[in-house]
N, C-alpha and C. Protein backbone atom coordinates (compact mmCIF):
# COMPACT_ATOMS: atom_id res chain seq x y z
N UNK A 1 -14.36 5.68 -21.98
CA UNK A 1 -14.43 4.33 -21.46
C UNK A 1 -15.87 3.84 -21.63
N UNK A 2 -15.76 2.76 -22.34
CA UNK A 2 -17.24 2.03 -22.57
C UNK A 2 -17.84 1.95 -21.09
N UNK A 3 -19.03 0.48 -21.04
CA UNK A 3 -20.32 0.64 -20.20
C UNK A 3 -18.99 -0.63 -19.45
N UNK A 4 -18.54 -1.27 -20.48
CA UNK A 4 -18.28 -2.58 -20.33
C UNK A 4 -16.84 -2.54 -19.47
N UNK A 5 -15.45 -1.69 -20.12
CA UNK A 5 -14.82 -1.38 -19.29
C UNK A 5 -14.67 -0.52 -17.88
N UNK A 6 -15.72 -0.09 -17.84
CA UNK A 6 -15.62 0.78 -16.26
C UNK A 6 -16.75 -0.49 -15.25
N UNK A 7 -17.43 -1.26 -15.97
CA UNK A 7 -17.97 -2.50 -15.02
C UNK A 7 -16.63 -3.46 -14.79
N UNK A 8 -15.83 -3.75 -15.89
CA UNK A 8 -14.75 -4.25 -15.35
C UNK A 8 -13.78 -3.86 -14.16
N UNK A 9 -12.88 -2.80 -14.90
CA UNK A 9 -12.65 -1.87 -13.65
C UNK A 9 -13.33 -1.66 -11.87
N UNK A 10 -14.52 -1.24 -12.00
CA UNK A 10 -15.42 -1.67 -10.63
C UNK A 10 -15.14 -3.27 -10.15
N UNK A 11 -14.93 -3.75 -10.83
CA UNK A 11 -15.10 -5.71 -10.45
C UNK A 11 -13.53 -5.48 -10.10
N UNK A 12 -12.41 -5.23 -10.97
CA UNK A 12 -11.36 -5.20 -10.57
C UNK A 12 -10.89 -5.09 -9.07
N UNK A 13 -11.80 -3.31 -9.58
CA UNK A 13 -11.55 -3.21 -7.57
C UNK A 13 -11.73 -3.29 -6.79
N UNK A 14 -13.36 -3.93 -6.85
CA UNK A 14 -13.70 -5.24 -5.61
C UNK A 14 -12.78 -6.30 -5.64
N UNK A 15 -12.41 -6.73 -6.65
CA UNK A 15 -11.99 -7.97 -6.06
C UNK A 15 -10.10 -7.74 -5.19
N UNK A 16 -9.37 -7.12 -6.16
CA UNK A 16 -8.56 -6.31 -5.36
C UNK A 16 -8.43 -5.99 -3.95
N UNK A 17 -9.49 -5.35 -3.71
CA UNK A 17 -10.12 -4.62 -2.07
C UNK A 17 -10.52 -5.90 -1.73
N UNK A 18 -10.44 -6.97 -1.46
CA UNK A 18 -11.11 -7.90 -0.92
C UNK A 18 -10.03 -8.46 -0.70
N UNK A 19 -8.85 -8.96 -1.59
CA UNK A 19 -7.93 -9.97 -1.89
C UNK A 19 -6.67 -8.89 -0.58
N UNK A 20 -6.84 -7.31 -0.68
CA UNK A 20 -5.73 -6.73 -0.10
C UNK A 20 -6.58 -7.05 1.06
N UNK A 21 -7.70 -6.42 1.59
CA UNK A 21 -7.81 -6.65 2.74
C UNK A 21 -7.63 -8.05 3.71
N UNK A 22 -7.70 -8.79 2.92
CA UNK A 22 -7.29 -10.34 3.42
C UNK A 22 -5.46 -10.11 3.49
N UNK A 23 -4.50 -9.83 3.09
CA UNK A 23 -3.61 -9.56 3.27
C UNK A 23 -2.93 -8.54 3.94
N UNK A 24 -3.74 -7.96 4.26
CA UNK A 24 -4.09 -6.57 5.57
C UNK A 24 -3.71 -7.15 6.90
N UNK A 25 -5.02 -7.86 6.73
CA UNK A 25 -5.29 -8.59 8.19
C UNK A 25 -4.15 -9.58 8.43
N UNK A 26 -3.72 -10.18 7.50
CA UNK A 26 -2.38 -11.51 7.77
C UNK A 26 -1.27 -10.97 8.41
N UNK A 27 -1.00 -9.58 7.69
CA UNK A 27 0.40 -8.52 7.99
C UNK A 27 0.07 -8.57 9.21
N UNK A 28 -1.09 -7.71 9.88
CA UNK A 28 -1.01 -7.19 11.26
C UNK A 28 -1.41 -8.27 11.88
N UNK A 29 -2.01 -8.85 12.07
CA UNK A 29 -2.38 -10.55 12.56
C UNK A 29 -2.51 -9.97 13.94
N UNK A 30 -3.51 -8.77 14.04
CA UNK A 30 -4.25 -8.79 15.61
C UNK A 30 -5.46 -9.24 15.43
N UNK A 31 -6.00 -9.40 16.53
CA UNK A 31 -7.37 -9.65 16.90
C UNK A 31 -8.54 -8.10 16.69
N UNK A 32 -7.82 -7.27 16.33
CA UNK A 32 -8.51 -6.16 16.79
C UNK A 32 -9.31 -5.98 14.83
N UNK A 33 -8.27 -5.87 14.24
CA UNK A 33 -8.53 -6.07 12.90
C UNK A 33 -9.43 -6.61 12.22
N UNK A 34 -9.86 -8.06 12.96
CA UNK A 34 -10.53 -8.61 11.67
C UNK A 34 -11.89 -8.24 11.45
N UNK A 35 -12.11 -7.02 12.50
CA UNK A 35 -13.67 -6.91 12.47
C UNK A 35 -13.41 -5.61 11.98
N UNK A 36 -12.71 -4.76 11.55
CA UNK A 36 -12.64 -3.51 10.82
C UNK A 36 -12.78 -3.89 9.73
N UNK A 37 -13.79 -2.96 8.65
CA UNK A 37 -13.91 -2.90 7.84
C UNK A 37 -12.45 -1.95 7.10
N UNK A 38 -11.90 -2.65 5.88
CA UNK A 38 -11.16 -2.34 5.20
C UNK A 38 -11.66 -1.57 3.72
N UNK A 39 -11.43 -0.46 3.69
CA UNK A 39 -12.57 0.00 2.51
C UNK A 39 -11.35 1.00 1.30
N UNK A 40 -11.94 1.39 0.68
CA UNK A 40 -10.97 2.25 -0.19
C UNK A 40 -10.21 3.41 0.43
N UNK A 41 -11.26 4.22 1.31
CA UNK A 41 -10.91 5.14 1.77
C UNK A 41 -10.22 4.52 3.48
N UNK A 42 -10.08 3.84 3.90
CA UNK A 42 -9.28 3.67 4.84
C UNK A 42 -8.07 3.64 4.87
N UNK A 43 -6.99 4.45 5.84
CA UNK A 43 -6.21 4.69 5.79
C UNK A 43 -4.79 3.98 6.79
N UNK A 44 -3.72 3.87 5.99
CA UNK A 44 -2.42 2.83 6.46
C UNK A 44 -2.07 3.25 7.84
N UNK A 45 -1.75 4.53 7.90
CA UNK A 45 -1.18 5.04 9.60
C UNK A 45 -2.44 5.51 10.06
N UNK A 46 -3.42 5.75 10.19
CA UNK A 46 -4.01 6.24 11.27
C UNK A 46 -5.11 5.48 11.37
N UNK A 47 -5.87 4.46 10.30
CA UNK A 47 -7.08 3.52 10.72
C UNK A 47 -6.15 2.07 11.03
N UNK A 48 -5.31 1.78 10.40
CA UNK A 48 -4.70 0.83 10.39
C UNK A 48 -3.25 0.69 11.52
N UNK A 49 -3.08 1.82 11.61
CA UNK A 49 -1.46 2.23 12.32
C UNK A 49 -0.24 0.95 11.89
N UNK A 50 -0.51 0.71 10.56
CA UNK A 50 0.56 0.03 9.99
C UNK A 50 2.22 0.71 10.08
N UNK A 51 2.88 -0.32 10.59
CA UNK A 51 4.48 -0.03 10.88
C UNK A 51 5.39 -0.39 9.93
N UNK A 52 6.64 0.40 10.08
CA UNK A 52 6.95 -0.02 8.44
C UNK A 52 7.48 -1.18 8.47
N UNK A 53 7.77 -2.18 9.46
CA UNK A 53 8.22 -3.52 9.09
C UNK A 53 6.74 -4.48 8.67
N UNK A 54 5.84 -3.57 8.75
CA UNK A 54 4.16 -4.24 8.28
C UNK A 54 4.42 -4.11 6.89
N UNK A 55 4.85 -2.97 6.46
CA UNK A 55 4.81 -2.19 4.98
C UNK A 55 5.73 -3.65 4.15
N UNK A 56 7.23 -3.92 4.42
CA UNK A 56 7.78 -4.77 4.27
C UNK A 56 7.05 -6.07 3.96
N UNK A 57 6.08 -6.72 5.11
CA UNK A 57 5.66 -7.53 4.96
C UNK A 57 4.66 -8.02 3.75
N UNK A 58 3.79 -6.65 3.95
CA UNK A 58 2.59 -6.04 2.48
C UNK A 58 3.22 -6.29 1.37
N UNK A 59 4.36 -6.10 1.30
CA UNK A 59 5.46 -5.73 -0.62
C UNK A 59 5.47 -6.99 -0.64
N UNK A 60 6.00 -8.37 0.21
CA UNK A 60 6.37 -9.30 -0.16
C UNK A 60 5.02 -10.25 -0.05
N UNK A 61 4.06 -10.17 0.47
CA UNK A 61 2.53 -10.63 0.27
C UNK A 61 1.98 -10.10 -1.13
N UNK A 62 1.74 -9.07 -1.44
CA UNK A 62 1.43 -8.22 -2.67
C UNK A 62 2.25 -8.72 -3.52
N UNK A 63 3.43 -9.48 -3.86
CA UNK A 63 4.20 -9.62 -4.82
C UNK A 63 4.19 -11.70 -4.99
N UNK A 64 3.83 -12.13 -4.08
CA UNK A 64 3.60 -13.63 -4.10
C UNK A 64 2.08 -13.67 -4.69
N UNK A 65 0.90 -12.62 -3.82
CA UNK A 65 -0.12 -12.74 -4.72
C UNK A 65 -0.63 -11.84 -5.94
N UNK A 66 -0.06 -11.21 -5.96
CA UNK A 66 0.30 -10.54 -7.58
C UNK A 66 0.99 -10.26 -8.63
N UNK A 67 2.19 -10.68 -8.23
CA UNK A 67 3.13 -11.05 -9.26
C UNK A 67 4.48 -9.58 -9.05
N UNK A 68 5.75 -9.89 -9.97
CA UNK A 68 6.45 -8.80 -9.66
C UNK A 68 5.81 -7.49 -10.03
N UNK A 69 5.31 -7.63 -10.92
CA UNK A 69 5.10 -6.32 -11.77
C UNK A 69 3.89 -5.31 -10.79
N UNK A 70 3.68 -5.48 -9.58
CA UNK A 70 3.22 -4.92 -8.60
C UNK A 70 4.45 -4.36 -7.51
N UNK A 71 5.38 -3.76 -8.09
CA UNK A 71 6.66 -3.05 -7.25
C UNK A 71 6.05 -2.17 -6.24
N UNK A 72 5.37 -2.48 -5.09
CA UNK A 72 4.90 -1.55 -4.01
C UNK A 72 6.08 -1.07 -3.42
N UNK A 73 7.41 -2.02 -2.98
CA UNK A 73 8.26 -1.07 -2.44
C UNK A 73 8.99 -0.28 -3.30
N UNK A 74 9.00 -0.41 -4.39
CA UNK A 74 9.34 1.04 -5.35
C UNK A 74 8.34 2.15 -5.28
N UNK A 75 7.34 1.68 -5.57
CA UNK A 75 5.99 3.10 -5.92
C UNK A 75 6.40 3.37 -4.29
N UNK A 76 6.18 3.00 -3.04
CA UNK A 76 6.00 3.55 -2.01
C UNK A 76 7.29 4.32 -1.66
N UNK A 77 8.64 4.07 -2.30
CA UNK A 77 9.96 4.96 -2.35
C UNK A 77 9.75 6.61 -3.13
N UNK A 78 8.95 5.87 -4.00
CA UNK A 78 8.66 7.05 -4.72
C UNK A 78 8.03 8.44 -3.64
N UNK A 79 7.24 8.11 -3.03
CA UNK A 79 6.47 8.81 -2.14
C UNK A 79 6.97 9.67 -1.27
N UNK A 80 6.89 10.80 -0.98
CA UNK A 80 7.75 11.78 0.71
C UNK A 80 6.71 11.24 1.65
N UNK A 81 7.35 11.47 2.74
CA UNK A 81 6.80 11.13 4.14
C UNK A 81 5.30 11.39 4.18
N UNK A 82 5.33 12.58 3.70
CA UNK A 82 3.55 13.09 3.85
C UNK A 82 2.76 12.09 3.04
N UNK A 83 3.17 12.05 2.22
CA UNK A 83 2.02 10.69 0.98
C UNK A 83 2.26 9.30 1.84
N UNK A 84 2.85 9.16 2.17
CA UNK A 84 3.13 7.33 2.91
C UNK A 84 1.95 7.76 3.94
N UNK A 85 2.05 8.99 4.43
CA UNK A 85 1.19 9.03 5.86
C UNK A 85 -0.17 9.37 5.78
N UNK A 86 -0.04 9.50 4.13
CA UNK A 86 -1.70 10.17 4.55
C UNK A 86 -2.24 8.91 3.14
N UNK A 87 -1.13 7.83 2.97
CA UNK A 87 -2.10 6.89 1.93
C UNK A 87 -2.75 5.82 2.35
N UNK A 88 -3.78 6.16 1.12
CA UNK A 88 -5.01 4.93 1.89
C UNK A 88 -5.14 3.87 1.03
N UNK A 89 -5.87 2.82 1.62
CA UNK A 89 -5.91 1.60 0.92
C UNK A 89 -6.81 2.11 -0.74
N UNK A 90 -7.21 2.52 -0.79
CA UNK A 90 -7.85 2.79 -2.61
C UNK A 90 -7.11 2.75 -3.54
N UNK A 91 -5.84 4.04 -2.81
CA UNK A 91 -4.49 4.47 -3.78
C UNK A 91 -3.40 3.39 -4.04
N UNK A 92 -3.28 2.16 -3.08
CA UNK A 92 -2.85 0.76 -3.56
C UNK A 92 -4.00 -0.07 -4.45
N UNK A 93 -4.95 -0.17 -4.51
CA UNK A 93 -5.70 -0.85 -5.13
C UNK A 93 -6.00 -0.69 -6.60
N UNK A 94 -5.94 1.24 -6.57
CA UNK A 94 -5.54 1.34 -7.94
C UNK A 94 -4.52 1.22 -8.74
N UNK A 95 -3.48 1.45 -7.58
CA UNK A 95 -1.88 0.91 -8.24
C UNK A 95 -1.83 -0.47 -8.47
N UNK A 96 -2.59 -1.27 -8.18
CA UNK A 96 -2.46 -3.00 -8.28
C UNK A 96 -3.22 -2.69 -10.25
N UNK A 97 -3.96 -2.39 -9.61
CA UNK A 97 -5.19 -2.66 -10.82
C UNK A 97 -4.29 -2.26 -12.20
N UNK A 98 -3.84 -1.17 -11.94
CA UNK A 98 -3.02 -0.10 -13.18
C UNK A 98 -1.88 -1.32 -13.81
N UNK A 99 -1.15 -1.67 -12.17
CA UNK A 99 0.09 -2.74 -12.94
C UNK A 99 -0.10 -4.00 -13.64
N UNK A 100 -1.35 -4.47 -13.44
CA UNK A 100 -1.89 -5.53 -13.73
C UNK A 100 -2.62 -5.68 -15.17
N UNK A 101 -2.97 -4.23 -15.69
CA UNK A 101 -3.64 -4.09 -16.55
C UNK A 101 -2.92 -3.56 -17.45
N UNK A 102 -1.08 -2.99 -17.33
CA UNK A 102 -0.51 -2.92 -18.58
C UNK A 102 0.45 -3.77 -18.67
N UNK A 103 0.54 -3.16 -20.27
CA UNK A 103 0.79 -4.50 -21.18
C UNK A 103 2.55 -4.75 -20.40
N UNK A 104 2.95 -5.96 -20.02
CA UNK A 104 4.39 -6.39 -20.06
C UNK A 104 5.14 -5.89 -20.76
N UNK A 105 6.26 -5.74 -20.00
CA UNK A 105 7.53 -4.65 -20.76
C UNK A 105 8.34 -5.91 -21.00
N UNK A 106 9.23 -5.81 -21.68
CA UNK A 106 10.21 -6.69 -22.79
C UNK A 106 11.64 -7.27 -21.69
């Protein structure tokens, strides 16, 4: 990977991490939230204690502002209990980034 694509990539996932965490905060819409920092390594059930009718909410936010080809409630089916519980916001951000960056299927 060039100088040029891994500065992209980095920009990607700021801007990503910025755009989810704003859609973080909408899902759970407490007061307690908006002053947590949302970072890569922060995590869905235990920094966030996101519920799965939150999760629901995330797929259909994530898919108005990113388009279909960001299937979170598929990738997150994919997952056993232990990965849902121990995933953190990075491991969506790179899944945004990944779907976003290949090429359209037919």
């Amino acid at each position: 990977m060039n100088e040029n694509n891994l500065s992209n990539t980095t920009t990607n996932d700021a801007v990503v991490l910025a755009d989810l965490g704003t859609l973080i905060r909408e899902v759970i819409g407490e007061e307690w939230v908006e002053d947590l920092p949302i970072e890569m390594g922060t995590s869905f059930a235990r920094d966030l204690e996101l519920e799965s009718i939150e999760f629901v909410a995330l797929a259909e936010r994530l898919k108005e502002k990113f388009g279909k080809r960001v299937d979170f409630a598929n990738w997150l089916g994919s997952m056993e209990l232990e990965q849902i519980l121990q995933l953190r916001v990075g491991q969506l951000v790179e899944f945004i980034v990944r779907c976003n960056s290949a090429p359209p299927t037919a």
